[in-house]
N, C-alpha and C. Protein backbone atom coordinates (compact mmCIF):
# COMPACT_ATOMS: atom_id res chain seq x y z
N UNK A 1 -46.12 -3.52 22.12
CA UNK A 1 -45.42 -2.60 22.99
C UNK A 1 -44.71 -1.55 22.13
N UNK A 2 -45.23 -0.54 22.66
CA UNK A 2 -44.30 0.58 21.73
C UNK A 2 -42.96 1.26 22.66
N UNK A 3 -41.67 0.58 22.46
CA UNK A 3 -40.45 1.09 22.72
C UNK A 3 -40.23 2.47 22.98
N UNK A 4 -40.17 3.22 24.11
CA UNK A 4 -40.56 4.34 24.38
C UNK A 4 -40.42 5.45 23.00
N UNK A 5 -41.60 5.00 22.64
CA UNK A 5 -42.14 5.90 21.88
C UNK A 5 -41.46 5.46 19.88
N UNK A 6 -40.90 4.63 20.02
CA UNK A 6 -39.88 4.61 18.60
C UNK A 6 -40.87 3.59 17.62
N UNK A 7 -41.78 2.89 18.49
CA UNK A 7 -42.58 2.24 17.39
C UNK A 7 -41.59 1.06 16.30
N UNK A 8 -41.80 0.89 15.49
CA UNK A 8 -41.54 -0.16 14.33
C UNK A 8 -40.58 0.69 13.39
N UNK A 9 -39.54 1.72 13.91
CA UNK A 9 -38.30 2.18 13.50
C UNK A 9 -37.31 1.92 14.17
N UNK A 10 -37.46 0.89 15.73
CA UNK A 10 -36.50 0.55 16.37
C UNK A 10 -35.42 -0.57 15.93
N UNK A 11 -36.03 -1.14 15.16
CA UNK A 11 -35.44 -2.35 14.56
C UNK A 11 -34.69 -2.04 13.54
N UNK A 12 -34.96 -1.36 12.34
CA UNK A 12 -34.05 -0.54 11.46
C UNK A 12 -33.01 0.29 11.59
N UNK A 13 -33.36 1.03 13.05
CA UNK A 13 -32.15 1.95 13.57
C UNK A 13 -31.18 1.19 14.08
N UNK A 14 -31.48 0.07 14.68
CA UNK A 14 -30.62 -0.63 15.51
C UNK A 14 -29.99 -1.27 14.25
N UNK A 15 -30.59 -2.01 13.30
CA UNK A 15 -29.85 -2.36 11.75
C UNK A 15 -28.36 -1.52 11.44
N UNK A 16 -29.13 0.06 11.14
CA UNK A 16 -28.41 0.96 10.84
C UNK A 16 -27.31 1.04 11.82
N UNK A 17 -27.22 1.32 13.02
CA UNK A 17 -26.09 1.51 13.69
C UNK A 17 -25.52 0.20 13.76
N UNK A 18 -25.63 -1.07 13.76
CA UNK A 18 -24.85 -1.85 13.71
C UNK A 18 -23.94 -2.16 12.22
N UNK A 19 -25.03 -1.87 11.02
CA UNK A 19 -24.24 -1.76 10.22
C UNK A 19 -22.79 -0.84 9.99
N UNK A 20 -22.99 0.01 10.66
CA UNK A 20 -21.68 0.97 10.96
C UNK A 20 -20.94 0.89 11.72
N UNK A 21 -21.40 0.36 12.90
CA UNK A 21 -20.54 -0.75 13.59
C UNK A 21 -19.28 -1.41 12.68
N UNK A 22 -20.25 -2.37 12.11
CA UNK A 22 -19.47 -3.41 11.28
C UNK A 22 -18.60 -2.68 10.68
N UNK A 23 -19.04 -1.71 9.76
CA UNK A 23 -17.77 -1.04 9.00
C UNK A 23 -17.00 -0.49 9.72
N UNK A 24 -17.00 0.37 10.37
CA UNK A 24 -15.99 0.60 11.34
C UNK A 24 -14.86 -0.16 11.82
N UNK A 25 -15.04 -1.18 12.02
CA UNK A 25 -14.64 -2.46 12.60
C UNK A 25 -13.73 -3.33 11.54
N UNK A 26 -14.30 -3.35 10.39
CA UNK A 26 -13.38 -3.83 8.99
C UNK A 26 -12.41 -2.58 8.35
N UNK A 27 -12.73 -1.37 8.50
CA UNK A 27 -11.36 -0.28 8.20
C UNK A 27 -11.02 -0.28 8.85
N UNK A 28 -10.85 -0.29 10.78
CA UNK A 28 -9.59 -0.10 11.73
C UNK A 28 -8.91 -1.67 11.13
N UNK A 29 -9.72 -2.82 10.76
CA UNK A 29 -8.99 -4.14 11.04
C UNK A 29 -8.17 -3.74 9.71
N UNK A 30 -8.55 -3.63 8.76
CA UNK A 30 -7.35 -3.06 7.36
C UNK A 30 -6.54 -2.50 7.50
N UNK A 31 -6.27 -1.06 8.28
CA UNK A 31 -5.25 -0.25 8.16
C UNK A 31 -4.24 -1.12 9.40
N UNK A 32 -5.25 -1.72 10.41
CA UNK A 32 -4.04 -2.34 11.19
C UNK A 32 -3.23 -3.86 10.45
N UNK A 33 -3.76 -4.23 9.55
CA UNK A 33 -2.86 -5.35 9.02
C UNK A 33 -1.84 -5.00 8.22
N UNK A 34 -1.64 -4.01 7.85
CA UNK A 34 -0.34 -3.58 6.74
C UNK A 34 0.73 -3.82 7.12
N UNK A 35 1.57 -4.18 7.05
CA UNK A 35 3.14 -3.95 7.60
C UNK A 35 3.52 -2.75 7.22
N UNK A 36 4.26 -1.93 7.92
CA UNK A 36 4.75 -0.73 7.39
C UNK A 36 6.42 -0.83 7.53
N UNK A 37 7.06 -2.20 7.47
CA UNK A 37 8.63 -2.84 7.44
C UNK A 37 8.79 -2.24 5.69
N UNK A 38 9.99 -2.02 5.92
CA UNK A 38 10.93 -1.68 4.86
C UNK A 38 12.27 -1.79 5.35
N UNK A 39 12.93 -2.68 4.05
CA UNK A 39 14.31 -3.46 4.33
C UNK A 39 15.21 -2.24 4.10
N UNK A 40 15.69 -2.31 5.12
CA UNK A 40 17.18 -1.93 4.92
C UNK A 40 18.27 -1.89 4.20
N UNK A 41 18.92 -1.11 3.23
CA UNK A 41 20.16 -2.23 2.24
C UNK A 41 21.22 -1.42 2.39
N UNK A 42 22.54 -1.86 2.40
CA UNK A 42 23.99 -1.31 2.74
C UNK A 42 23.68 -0.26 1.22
N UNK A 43 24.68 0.87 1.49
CA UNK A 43 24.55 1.37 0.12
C UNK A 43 25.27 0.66 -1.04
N UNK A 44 25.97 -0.21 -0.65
CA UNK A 44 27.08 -1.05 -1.75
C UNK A 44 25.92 -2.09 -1.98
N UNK A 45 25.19 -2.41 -1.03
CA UNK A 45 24.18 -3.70 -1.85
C UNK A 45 22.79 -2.89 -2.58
N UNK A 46 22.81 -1.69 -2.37
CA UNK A 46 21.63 -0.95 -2.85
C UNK A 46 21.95 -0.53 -4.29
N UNK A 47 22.97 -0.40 -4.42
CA UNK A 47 23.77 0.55 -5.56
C UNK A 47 23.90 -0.84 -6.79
N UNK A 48 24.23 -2.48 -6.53
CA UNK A 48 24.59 -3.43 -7.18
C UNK A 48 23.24 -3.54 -7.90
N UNK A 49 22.07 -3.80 -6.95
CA UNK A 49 20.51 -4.30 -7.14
C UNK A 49 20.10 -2.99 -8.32
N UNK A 50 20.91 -1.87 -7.86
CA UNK A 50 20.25 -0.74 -8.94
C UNK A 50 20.80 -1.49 -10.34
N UNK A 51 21.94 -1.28 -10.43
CA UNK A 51 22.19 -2.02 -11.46
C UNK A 51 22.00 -2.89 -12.26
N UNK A 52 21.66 -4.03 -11.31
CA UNK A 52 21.10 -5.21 -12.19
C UNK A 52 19.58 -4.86 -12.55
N UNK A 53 18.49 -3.70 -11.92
CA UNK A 53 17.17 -3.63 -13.00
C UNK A 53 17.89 -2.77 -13.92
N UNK A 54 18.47 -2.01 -13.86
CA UNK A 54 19.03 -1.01 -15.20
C UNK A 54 19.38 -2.48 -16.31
N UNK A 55 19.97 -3.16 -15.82
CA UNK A 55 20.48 -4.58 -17.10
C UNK A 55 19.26 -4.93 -17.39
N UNK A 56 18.41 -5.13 -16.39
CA UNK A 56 17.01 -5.88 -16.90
C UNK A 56 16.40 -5.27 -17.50
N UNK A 57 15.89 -3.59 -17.81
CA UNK A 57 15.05 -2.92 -18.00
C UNK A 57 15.91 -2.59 -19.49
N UNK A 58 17.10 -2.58 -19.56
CA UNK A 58 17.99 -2.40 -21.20
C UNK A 58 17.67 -3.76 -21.69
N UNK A 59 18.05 -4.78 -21.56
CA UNK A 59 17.65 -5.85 -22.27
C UNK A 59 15.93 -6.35 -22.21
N UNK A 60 15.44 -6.03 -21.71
CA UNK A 60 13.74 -5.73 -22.21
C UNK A 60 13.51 -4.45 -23.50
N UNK A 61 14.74 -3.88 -23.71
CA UNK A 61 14.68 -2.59 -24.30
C UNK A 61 13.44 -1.45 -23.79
N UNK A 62 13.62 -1.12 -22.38
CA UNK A 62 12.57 -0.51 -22.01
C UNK A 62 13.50 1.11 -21.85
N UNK A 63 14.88 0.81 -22.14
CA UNK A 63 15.79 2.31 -21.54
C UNK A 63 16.62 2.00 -22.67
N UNK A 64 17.26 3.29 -23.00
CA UNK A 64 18.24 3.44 -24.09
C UNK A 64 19.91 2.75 -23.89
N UNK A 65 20.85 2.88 -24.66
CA UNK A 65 21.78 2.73 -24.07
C UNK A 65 22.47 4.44 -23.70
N UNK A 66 21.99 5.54 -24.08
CA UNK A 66 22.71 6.60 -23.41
C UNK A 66 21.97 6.92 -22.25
N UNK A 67 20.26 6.30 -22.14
CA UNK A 67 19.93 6.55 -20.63
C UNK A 67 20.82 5.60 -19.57
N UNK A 68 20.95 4.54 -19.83
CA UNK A 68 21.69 3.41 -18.66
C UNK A 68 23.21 4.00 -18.11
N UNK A 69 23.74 4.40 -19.47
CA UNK A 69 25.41 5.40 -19.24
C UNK A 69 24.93 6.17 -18.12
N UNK A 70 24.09 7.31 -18.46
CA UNK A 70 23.77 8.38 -17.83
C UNK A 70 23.86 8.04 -16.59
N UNK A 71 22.54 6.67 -15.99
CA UNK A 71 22.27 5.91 -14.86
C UNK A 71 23.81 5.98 -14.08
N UNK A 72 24.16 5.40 -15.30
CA UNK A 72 25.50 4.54 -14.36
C UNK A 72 26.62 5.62 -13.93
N UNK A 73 26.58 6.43 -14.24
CA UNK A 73 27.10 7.95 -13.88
C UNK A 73 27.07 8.42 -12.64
N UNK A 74 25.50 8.35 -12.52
CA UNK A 74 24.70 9.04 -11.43
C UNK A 74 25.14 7.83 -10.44
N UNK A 75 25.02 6.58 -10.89
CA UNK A 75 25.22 5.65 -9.62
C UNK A 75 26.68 5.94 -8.94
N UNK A 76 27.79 6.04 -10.41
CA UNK A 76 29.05 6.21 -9.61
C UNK A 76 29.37 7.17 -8.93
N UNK A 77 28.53 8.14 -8.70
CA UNK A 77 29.14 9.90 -7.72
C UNK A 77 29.14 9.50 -6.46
């Protein structure tokens, strides 16, 4: 039987569009699983947490001690 008129390309097309189907179907399901939550922090608890990576990132010696001053400058305004 020839499928009005499509012959032995019906089966491949139908492949093809389902394969795009499928993808379709796995990028909406990705972008919808993300959380897009981000915490909240008082500025007095935001400002402490800054601080303590500035301690962490000086004692890794990854920042100077006149960059951390500087930091801590900018934190106190």
């Amino acid at each position: 039987m020839m499928w009005f008129g499509w012959g032995f390309f019906f089966i491949p097309v139908c492949l093809i569009f389902g394969a795009i189907a499928i993808y379709f179907l796995v990028v909406s399901s990705r972008k919808n699983c993300h959380s897009h939550y981000t915490p909240r922090f008082s500025n007095a608890n935001s400002a402490s947490r800054a601080r303590e990576i500035m301690a962490e990132r000086y004692a890794r010696g990854e920042i100077a001690k006149e960059e951390i001053l500087e930091m801590k400058k900018e934190l106190d305004r």
